[in-house]
Protein backbone atom coordinates (compact mmCIF):
# COMPACT_ATOMS: atom_id res chain seq x y z
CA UNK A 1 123.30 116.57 129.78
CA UNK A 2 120.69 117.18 127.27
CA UNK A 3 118.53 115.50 125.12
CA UNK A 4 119.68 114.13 122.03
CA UNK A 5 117.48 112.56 118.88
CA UNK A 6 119.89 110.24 117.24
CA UNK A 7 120.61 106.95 114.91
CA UNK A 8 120.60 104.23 118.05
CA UNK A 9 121.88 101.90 115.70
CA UNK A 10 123.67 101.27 112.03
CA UNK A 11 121.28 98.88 110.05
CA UNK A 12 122.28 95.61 110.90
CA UNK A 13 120.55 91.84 110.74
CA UNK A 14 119.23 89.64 113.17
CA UNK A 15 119.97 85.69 113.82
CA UNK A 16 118.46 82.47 114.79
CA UNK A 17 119.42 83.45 118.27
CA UNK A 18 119.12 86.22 120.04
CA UNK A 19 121.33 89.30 119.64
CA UNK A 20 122.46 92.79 121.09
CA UNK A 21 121.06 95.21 118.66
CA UNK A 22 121.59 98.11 120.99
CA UNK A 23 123.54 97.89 124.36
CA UNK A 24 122.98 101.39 126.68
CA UNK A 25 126.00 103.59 126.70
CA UNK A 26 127.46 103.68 130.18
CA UNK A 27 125.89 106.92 132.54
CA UNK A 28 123.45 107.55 129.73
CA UNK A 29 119.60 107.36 129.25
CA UNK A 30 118.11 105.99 125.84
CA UNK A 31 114.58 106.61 124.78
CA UNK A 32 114.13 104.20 122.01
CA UNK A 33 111.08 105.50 120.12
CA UNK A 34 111.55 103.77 116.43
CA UNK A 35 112.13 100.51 115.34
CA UNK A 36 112.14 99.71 111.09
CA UNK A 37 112.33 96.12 110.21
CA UNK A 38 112.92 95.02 106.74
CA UNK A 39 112.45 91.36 105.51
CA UNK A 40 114.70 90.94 102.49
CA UNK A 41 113.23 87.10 102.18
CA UNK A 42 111.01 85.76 99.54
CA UNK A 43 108.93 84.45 102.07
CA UNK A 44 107.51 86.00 106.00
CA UNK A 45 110.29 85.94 108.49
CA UNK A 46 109.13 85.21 112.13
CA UNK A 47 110.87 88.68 114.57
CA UNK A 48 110.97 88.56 118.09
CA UNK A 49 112.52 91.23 119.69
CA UNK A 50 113.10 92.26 123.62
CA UNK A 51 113.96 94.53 125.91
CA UNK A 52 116.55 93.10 128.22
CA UNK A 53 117.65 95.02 131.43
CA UNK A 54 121.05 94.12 132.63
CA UNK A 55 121.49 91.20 134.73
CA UNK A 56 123.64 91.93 137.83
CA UNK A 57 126.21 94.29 135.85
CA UNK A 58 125.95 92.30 132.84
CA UNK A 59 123.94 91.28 129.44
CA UNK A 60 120.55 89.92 130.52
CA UNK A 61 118.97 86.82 128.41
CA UNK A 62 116.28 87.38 125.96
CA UNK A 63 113.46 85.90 127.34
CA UNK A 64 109.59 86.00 127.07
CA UNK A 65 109.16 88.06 130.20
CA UNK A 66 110.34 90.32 128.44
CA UNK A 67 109.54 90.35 124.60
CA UNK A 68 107.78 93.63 123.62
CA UNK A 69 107.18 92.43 119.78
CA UNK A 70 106.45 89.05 117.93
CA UNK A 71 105.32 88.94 114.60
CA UNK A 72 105.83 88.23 111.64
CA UNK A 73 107.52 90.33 108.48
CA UNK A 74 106.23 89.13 105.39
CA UNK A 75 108.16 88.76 102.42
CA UNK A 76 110.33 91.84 101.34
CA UNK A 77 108.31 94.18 103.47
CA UNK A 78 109.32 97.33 105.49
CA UNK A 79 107.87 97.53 109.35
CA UNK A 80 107.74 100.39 111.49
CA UNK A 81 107.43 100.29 115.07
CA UNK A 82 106.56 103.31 116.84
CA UNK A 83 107.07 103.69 120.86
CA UNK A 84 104.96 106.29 122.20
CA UNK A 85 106.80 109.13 124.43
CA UNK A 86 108.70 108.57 126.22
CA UNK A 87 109.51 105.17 124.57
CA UNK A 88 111.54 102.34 126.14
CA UNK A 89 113.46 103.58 128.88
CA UNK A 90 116.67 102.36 129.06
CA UNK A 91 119.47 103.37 132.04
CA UNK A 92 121.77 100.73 133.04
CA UNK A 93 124.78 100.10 131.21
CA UNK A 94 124.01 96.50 130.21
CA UNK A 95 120.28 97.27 129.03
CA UNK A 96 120.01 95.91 125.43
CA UNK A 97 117.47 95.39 122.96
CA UNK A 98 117.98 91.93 121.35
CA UNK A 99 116.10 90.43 118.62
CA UNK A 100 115.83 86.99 116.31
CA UNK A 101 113.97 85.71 113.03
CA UNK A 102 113.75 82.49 111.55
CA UNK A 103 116.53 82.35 109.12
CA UNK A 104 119.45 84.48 109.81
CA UNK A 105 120.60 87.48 108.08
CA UNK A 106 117.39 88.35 106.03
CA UNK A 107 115.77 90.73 108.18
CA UNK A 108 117.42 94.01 108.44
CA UNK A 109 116.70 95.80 111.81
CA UNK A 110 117.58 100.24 112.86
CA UNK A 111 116.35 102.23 115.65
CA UNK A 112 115.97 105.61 116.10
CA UNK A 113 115.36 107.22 119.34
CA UNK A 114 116.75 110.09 122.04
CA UNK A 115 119.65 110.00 124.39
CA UNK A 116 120.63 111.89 127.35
């Protein structure tokens, strides 16, 4: 198969609690390389996000072993997060990227990367 830049994800929002913002496609390889974060609050949003290999054939748990970004977004600002090559390598098919803010539904996440 070869390699692939592509939208990883649609623009969607983050919760109070953790969520799947991008789940690995079954026999496939994702380089996630880009990450844009956008705060539509008045005021800084706290973002945690993690990269969550699969648990025994299934969804792992967020957890701080393995958070790769914590900050936070200040009010109605864009964020870009840049992996360098070859990014964060992701092969099982229940490898996810999850991420949560502070108040639900007012920071907008994408990501950008490669497939194969």
């Amino acid at each position: 198969m070869s390699f692939a830049y592509a939208r990883l994800t649609e623009i969607t929002t983050l919760g109070v609690s953790a969520v799947q913002v991008y789940t690995n496609p079954t026999g496939t390889t994702s380089y996630v390389r880009t990450l844009i974060l956008h705060n539509t609050n008045t005021l800084g949003e706290a973002v945690t996000l993690y990269n969550v290999p699969d648990s025994s054939n299934a969804t792992g748990t967020a957890a701080a072993a393995n958070q790769f970004y914590k900050d936070t977004v200040t009010s109605e600002d864009t964020v870009f997060i840049e992996i360098p090559a070859p990014g964060i390598v992701m092969t099982g098919s229940h490898d996810t990227i999850q991420g949560v803010c502070h108040t639900a539904s007012l920071v907008t996440i994408q990501m950008y990367g490669g497939l194969e």
